[in-house]
C-alpha atoms as a PDB file:
ATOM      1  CA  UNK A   1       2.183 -24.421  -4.815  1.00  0.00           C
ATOM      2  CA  UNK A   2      -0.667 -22.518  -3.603  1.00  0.00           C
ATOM      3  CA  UNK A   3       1.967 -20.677  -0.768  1.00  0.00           C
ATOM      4  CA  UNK A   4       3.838 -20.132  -4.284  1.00  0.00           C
ATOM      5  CA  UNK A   5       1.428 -18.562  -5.558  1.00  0.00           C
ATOM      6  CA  UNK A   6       0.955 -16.291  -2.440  1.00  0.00           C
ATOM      7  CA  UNK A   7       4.898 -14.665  -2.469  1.00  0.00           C
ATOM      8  CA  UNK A   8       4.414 -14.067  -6.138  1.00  0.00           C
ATOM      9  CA  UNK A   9       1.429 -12.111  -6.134  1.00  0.00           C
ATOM     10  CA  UNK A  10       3.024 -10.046  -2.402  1.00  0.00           C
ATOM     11  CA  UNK A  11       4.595  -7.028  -3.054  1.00  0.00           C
ATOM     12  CA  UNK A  12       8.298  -6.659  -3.029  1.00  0.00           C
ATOM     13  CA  UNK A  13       9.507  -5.156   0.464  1.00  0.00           C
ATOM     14  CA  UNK A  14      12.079  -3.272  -1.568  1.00  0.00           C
ATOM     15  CA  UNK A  15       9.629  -1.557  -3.534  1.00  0.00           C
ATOM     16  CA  UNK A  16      10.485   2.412  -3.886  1.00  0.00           C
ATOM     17  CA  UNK A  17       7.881   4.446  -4.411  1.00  0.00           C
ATOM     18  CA  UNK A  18       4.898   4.106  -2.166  1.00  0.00           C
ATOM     19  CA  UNK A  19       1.218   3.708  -3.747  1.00  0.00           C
ATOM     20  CA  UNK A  20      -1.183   5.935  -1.473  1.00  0.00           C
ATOM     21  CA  UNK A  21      -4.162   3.119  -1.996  1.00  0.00           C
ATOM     22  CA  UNK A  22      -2.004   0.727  -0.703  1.00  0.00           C
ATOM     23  CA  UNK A  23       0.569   2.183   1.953  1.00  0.00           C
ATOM     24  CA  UNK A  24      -1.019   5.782   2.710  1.00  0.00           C
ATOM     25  CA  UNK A  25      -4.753   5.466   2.568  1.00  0.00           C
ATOM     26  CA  UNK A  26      -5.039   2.505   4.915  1.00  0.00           C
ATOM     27  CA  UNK A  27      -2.920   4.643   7.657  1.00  0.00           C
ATOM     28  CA  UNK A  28      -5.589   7.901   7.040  1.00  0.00           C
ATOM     29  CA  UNK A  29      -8.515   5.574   7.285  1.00  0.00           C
ATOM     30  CA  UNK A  30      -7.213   4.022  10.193  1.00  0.00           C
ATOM     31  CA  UNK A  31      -6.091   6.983  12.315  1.00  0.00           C
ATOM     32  CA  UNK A  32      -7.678  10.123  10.707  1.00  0.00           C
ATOM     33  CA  UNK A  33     -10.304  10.245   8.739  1.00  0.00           C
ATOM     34  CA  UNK A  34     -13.442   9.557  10.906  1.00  0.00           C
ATOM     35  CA  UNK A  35     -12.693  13.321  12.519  1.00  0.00           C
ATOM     36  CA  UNK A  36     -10.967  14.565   8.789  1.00  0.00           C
ATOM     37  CA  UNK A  37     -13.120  12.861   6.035  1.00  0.00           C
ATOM     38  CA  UNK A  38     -16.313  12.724   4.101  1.00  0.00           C
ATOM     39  CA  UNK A  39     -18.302  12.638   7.304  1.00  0.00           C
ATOM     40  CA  UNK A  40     -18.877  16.564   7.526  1.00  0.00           C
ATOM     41  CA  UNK A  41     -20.844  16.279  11.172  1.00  0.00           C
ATOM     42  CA  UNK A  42     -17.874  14.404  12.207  1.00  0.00           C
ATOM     43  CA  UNK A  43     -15.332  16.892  11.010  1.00  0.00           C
ATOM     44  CA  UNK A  44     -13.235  18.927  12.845  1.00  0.00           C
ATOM     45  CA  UNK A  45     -11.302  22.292  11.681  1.00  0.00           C
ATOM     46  CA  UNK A  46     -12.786  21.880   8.249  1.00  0.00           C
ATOM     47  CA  UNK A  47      -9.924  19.888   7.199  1.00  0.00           C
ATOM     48  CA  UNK A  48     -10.476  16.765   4.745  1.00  0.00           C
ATOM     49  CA  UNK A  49      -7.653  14.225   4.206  1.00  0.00           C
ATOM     50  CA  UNK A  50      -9.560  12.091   2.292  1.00  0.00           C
ATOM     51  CA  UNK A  51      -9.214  15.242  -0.753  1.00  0.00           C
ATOM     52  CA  UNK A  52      -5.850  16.196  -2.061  1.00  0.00           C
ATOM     53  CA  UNK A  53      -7.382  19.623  -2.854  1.00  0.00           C
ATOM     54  CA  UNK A  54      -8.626  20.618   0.392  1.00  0.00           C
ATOM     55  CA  UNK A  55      -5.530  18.993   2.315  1.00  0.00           C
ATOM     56  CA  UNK A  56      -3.336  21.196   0.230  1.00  0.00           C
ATOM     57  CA  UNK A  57      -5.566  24.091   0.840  1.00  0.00           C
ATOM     58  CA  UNK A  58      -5.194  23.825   4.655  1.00  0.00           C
ATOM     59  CA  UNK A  59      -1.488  23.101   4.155  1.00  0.00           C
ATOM     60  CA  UNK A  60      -1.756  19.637   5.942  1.00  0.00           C
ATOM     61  CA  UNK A  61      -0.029  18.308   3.431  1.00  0.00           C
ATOM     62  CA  UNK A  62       2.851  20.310   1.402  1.00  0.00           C
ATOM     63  CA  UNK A  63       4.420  18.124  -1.317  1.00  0.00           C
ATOM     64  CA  UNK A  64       7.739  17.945  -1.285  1.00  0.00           C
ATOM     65  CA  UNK A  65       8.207  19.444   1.843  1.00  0.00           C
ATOM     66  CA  UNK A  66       7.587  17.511   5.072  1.00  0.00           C
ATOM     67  CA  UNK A  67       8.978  20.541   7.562  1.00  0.00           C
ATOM     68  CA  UNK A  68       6.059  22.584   5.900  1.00  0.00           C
ATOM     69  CA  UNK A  69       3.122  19.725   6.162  1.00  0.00           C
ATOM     70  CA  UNK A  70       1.143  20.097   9.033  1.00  0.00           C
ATOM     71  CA  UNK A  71       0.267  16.566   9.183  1.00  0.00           C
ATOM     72  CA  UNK A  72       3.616  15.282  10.469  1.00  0.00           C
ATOM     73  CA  UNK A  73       3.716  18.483  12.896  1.00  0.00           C
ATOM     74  CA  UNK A  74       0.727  17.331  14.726  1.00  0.00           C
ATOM     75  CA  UNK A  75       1.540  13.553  14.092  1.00  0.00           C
ATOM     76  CA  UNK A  76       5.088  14.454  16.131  1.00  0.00           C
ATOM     77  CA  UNK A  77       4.452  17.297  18.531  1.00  0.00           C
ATOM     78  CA  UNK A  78       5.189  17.111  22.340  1.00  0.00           C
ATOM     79  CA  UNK A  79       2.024  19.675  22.834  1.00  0.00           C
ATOM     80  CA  UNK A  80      -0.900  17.047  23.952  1.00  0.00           C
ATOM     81  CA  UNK A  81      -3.371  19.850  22.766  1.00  0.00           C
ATOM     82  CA  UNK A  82      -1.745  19.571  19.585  1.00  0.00           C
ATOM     83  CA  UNK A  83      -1.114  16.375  18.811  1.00  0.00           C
ATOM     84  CA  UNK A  84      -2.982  13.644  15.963  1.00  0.00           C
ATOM     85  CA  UNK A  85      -4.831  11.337  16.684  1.00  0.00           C
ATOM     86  CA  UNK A  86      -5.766  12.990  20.126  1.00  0.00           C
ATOM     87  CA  UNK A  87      -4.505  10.740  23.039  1.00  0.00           C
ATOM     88  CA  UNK A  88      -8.344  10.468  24.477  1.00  0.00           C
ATOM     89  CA  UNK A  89      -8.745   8.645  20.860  1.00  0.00           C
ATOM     90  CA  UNK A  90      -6.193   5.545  21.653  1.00  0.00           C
ATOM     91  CA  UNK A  91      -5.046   5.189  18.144  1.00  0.00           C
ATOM     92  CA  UNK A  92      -1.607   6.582  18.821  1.00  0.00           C
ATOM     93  CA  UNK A  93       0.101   6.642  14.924  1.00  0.00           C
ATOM     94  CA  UNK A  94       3.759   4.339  15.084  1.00  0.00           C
ATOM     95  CA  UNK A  95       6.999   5.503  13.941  1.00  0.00           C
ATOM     96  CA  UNK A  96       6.967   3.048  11.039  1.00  0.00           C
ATOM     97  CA  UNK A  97       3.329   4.827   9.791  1.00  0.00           C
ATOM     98  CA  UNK A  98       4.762   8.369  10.503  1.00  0.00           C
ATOM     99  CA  UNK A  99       7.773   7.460   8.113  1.00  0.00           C
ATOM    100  CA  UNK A 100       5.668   5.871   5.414  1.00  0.00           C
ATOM    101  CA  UNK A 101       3.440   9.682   5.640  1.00  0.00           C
ATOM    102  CA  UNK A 102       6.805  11.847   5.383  1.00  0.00           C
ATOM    103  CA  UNK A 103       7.792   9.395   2.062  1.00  0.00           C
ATOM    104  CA  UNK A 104       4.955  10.101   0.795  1.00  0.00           C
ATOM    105  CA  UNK A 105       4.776  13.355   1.430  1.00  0.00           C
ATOM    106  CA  UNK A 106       8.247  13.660  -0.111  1.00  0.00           C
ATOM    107  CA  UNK A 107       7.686  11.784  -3.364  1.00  0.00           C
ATOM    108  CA  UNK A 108       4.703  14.474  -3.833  1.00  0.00           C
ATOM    109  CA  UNK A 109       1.962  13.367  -2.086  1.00  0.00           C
ATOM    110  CA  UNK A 110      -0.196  12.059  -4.828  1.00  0.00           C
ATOM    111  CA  UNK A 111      -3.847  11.363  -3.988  1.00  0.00           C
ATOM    112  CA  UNK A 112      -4.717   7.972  -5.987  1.00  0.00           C
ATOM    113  CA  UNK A 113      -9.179   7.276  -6.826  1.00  0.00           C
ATOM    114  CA  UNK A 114     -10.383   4.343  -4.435  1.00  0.00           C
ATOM    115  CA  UNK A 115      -9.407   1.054  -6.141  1.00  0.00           C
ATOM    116  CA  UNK A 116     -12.722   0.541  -6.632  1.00  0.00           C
ATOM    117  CA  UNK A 117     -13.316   2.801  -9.196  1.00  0.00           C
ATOM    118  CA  UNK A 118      -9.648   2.455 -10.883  1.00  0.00           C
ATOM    119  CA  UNK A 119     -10.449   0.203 -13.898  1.00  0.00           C
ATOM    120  CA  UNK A 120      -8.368  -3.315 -13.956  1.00  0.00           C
ATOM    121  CA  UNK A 121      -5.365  -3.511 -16.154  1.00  0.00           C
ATOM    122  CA  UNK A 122      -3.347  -6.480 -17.174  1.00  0.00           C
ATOM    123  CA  UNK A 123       0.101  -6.093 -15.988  1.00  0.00           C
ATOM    124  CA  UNK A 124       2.739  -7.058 -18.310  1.00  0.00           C
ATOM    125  CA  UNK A 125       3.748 -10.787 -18.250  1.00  0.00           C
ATOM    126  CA  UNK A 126       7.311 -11.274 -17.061  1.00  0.00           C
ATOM    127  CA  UNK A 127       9.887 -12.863 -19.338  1.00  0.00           C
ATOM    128  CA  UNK A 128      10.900 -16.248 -18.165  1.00  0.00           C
ATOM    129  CA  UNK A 129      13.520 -18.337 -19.395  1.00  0.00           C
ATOM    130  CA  UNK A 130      11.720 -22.169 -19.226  1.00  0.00           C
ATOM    131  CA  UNK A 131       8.502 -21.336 -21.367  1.00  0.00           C
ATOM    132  CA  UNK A 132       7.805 -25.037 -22.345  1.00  0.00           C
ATOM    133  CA  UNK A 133       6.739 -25.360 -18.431  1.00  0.00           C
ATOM    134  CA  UNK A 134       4.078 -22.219 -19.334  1.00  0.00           C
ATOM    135  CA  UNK A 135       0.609 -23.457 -19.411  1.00  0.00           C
ATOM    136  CA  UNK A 136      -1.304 -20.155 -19.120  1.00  0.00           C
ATOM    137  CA  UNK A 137      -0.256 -16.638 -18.328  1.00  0.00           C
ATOM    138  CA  UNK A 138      -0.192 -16.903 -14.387  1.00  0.00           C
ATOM    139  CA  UNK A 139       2.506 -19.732 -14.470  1.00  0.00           C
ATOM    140  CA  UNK A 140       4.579 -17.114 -16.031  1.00  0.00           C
ATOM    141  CA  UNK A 141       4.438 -14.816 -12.383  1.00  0.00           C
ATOM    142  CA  UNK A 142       4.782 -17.941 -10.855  1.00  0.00           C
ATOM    143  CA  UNK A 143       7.818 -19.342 -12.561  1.00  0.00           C
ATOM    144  CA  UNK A 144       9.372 -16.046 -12.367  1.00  0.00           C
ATOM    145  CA  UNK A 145       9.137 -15.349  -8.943  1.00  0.00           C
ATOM    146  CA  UNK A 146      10.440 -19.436  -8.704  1.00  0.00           C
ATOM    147  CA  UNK A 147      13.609 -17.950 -10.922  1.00  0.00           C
ATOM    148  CA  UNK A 148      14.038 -14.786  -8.400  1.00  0.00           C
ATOM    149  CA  UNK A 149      14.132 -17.185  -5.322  1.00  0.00           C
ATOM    150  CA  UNK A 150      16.576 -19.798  -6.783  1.00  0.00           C
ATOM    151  CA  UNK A 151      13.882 -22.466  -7.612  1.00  0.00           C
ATOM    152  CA  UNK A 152      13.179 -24.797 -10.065  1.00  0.00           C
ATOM    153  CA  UNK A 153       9.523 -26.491 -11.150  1.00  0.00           C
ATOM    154  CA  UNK A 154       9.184 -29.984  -9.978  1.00  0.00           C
ATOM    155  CA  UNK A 155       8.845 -32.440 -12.882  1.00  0.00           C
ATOM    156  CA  UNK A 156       5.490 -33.193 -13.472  1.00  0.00           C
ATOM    157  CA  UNK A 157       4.038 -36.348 -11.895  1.00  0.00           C
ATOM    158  CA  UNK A 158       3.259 -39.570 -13.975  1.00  0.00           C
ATOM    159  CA  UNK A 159      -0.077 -40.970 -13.568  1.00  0.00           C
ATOM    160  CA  UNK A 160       0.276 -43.582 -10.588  1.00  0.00           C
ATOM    161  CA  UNK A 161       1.664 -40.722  -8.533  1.00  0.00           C
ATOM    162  CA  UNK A 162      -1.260 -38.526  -9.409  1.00  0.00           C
ATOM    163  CA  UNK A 163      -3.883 -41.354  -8.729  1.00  0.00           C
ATOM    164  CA  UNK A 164      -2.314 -41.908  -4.960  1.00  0.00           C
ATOM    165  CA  UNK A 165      -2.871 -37.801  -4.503  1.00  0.00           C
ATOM    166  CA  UNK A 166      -6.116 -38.348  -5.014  1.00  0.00           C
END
């Protein structure tokens, strides 16, 4: 149940649109911002990722138009002088992290606040089709992503079956 519980809160691999806090932020953090973020004596070329306005400014990042963004330039150049992350830094970006920056980047490269000053919403609860099995709100994620993968609930367990679990 608990592993249940686990896929159904996972987000879908098919998902379309990408969510900068949780696809595009992680791959800046990771690869560029200790030389482009808040840290201005770590900064080089006065260029901030971690800002939509000042990325935009420097023409790093170009909505809508990945030839134009200068991030993917220097993320794919041949020219070692050129090149993001810098080789001497080891944190050479993958193919799969360049593509999820060009999506981005496509979709309009929109900056989202830290998570951690975004305040908590409820999501909407899923319709489900068995809602006597529905004891609280979170069985209804759980029994739809059950429905979505072809399962059924177990019947629930009489009481000598429950005593031997304990």
């Amino acid at each position: 149940m608990l592993l249940l519980a686990a896929v159904a809160a996972a987000p879908s691999k098919g998902q379309d649109r990408l969510s900068y806090n949780r696809d595009v932020r992680p791959i800046l953090a990771d690869k560029c911002f200790s030389c482009h973020g808040a840290d201005s004596a770590a900064r080089k070329a006065d260029l901030r990722l971690d800002q939509r306005d000042n990325a935009l400014e420097m023409q790093a990042v170009v909505p809508g138009d990945i030839e134009a963004s200068q991030l993917i330039a220097r993320l794919v150049t041949d020219d070692q002088h050129e090149l993001m992350p810098p080789p001497e830094i080891k944190k050479p970006i993958t193919p799969t992290e360049i593509a999820i920056l060009k999506q981005w980047i496509q979709e309009g490269a929109q900056y989202e606040a830290h998570w951690s000053f975004i305040k908590p919403q409820r999501p909407a609860l899923p319709e489900v089709q068995n809602i006597q099995w529905i004891k609280n709100p979170i069985d209804r994620f759980v029994l739809s992503k059950m429905a979505s993968l072809g399962l059924q609930p177990a019947q629930p367990a009489d009481a000598s079956t429950m005593i031997r679990r304990q």
